[in-house]
N, C-alpha and C. Protein backbone atom coordinates (compact mmCIF):
# COMPACT_ATOMS: atom_id res chain seq x y z
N UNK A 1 12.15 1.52 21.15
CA UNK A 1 10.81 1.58 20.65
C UNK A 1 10.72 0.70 19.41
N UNK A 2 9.70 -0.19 19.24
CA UNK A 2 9.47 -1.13 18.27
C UNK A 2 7.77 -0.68 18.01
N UNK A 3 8.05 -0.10 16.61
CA UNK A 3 6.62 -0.51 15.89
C UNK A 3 6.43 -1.15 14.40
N UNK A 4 5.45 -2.20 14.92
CA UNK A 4 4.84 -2.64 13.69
C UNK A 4 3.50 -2.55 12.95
N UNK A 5 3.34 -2.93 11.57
CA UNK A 5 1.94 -2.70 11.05
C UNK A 5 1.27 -4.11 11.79
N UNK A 6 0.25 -4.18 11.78
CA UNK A 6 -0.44 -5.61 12.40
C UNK A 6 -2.00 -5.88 11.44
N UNK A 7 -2.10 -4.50 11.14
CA UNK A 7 -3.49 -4.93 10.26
C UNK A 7 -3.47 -3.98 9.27
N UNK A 8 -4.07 -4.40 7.65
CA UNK A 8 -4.71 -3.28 7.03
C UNK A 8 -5.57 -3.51 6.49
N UNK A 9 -6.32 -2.48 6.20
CA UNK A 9 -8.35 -3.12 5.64
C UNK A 9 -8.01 -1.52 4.31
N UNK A 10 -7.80 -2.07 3.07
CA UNK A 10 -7.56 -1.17 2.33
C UNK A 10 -8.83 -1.34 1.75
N UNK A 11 -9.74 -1.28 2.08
CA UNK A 11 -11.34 -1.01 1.48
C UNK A 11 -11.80 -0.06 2.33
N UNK A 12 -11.43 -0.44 3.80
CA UNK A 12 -11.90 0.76 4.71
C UNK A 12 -10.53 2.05 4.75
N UNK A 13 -9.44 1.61 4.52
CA UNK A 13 -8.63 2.74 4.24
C UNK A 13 -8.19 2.92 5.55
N UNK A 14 -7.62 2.10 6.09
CA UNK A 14 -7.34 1.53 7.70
C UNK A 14 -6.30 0.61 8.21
N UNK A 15 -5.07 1.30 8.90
CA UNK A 15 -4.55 0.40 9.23
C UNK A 15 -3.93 0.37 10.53
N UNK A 16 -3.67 -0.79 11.11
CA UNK A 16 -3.68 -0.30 13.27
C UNK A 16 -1.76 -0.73 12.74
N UNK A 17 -1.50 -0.14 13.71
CA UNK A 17 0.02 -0.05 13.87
C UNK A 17 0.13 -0.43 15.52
N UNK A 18 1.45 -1.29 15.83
CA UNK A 18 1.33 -1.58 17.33
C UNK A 18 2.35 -0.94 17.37
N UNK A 19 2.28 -0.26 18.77
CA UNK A 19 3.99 0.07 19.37
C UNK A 19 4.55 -0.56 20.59
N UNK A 20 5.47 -0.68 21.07
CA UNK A 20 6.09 -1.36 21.94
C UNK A 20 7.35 -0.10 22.80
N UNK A 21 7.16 0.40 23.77
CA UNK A 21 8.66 1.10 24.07
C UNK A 21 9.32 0.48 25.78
N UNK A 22 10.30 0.38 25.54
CA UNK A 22 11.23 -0.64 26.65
C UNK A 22 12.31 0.21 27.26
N UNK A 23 11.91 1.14 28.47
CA UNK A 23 13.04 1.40 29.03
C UNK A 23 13.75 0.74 30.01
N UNK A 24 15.56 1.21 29.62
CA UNK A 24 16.29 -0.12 30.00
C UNK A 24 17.25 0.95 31.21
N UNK A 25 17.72 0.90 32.22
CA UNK A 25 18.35 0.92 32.87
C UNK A 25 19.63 0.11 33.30
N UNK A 26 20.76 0.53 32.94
CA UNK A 26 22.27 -0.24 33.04
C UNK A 26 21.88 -1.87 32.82
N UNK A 27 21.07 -2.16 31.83
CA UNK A 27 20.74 -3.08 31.06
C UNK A 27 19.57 -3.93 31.19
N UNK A 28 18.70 -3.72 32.61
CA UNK A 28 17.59 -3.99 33.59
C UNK A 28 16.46 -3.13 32.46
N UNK A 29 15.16 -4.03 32.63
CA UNK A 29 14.36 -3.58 32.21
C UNK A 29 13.35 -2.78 33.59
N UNK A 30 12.73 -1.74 33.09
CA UNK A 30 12.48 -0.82 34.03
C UNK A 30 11.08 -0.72 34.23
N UNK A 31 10.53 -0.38 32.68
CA UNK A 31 9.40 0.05 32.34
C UNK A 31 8.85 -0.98 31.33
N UNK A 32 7.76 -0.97 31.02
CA UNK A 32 7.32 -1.17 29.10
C UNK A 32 5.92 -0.98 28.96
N UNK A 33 5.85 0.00 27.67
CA UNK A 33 4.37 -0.09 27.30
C UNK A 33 3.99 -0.32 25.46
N UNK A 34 2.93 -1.17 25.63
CA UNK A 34 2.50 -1.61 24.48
C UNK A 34 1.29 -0.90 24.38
N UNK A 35 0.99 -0.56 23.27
CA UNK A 35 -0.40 0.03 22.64
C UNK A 35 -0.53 0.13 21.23
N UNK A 36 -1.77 0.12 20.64
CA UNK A 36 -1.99 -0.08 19.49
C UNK A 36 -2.65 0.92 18.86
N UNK A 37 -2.90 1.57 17.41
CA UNK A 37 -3.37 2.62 17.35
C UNK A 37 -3.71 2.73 15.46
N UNK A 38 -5.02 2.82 15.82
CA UNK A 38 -5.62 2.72 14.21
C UNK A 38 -5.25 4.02 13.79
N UNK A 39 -5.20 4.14 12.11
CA UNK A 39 -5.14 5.13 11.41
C UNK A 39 -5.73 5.32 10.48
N UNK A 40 -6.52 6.20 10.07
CA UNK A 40 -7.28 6.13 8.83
C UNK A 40 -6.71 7.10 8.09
N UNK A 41 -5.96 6.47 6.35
CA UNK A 41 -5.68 6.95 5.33
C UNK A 41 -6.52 7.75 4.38
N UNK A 42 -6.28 8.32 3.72
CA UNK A 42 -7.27 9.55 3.05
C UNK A 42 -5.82 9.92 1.74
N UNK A 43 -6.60 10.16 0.77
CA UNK A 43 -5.70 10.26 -0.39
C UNK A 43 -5.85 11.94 -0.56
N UNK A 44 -5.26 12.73 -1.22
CA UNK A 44 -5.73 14.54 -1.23
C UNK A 44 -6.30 14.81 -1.48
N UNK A 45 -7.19 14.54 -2.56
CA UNK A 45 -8.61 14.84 -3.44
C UNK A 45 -9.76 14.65 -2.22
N UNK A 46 -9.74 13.51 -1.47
CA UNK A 46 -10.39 13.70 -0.31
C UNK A 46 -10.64 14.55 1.18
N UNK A 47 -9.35 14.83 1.49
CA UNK A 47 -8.92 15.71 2.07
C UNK A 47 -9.66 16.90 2.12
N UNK A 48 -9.17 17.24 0.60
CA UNK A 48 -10.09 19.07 -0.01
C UNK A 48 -11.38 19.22 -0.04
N UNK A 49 -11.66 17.39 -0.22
CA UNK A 49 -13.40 18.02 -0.39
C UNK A 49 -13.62 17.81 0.94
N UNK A 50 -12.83 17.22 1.80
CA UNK A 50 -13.97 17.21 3.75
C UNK A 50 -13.45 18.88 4.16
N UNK A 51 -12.54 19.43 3.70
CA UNK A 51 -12.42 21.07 4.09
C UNK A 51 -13.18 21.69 3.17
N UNK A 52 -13.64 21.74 2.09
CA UNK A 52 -14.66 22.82 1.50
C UNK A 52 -15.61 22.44 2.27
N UNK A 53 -16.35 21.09 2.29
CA UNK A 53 -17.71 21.15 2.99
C UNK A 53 -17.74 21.06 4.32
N UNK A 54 -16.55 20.93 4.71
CA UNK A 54 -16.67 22.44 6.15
C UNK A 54 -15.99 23.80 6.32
N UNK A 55 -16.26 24.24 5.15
CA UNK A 55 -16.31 25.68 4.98
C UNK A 55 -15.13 26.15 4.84
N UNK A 56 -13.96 25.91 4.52
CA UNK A 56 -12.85 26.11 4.32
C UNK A 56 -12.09 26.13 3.14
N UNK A 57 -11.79 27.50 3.17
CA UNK A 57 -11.14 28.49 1.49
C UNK A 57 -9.55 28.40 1.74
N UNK A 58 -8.81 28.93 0.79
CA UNK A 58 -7.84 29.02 0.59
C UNK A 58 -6.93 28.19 0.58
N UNK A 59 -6.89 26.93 -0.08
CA UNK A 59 -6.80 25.50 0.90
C UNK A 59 -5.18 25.68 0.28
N UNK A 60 -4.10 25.04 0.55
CA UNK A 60 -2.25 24.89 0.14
C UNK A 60 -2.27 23.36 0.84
N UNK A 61 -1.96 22.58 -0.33
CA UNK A 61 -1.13 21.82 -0.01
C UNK A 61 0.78 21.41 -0.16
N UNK A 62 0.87 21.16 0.89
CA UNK A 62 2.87 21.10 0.95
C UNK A 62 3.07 19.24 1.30
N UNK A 63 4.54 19.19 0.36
CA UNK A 63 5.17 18.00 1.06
C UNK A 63 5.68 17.96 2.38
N UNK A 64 4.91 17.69 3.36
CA UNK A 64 5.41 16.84 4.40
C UNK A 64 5.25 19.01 5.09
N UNK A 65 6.31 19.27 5.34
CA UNK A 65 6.49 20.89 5.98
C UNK A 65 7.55 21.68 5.56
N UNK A 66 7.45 21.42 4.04
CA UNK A 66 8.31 21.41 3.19
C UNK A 66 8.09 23.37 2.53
N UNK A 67 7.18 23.27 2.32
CA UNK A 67 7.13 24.44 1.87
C UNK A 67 6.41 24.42 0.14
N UNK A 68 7.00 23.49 0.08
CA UNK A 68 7.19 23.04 -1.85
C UNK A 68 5.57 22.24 -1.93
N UNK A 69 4.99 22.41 -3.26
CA UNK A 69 4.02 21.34 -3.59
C UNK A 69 4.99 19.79 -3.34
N UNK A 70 3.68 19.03 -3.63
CA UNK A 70 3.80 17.76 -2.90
C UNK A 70 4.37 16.61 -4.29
N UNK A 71 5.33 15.47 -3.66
CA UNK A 71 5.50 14.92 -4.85
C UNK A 71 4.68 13.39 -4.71
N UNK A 72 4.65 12.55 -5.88
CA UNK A 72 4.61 11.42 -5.15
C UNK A 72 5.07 10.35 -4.63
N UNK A 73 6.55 10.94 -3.75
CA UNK A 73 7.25 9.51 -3.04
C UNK A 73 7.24 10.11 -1.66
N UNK A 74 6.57 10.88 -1.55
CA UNK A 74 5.96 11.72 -0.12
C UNK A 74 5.06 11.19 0.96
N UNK A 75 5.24 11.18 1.87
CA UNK A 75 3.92 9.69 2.58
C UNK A 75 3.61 10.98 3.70
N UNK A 76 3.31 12.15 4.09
CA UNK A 76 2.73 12.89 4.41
C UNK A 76 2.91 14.25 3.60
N UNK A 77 1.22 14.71 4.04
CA UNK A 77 0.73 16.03 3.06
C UNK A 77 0.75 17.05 4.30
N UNK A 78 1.13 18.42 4.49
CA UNK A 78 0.54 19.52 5.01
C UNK A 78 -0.95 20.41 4.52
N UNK A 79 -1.83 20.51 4.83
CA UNK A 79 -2.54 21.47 4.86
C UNK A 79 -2.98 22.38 5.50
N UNK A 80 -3.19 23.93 4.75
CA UNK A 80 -3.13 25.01 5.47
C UNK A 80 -4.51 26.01 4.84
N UNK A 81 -5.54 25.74 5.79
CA UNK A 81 -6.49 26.57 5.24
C UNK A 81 -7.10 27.79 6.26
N UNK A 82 -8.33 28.66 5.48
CA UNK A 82 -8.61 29.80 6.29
C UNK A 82 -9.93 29.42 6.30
N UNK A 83 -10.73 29.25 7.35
CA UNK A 83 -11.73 28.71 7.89
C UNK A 83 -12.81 30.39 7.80
């Protein structure tokens, strides 16, 4: 499996990532699929406010599924709220 970044639009907070996966059989290529797949970034402060204003209390944020508050050399957040 090969993925790369291919685009980012850091005004829109957006970036497509391609993937590539190659199955190989006794060294024969077998299969392959390519696809591409946008992502939209969101910083935490944003996060909290799209769950309060949809109605959502008790909000915890964790590093990654860590258990622990979050630090910042962390590149995913958990959140856990009660709707």
């Amino acid at each position: 499996m090969r993925v790369r970044l291919v685009d980012l639009d850091p005004i829109a907070q957006r970036l497509k990532r391609e993937s590539r996966m190659t199955l190989r059989r006794a060294g024969e290529v077998v299969a392959e699929e390519e696809y591409g797949l946008w992502e939209s970034l969101y910083f935490q402060h944003e996060v909290l406010v799209m769950l309060a204003a949809a109605g959502f209390s008790d909000v915890t944020v964790e590093g990654g599924y860590t258990g622990r508050a979050p630090t910042p050399d962390q590149t995913m957040l958990a959140f856990t709220a009660r709707a």
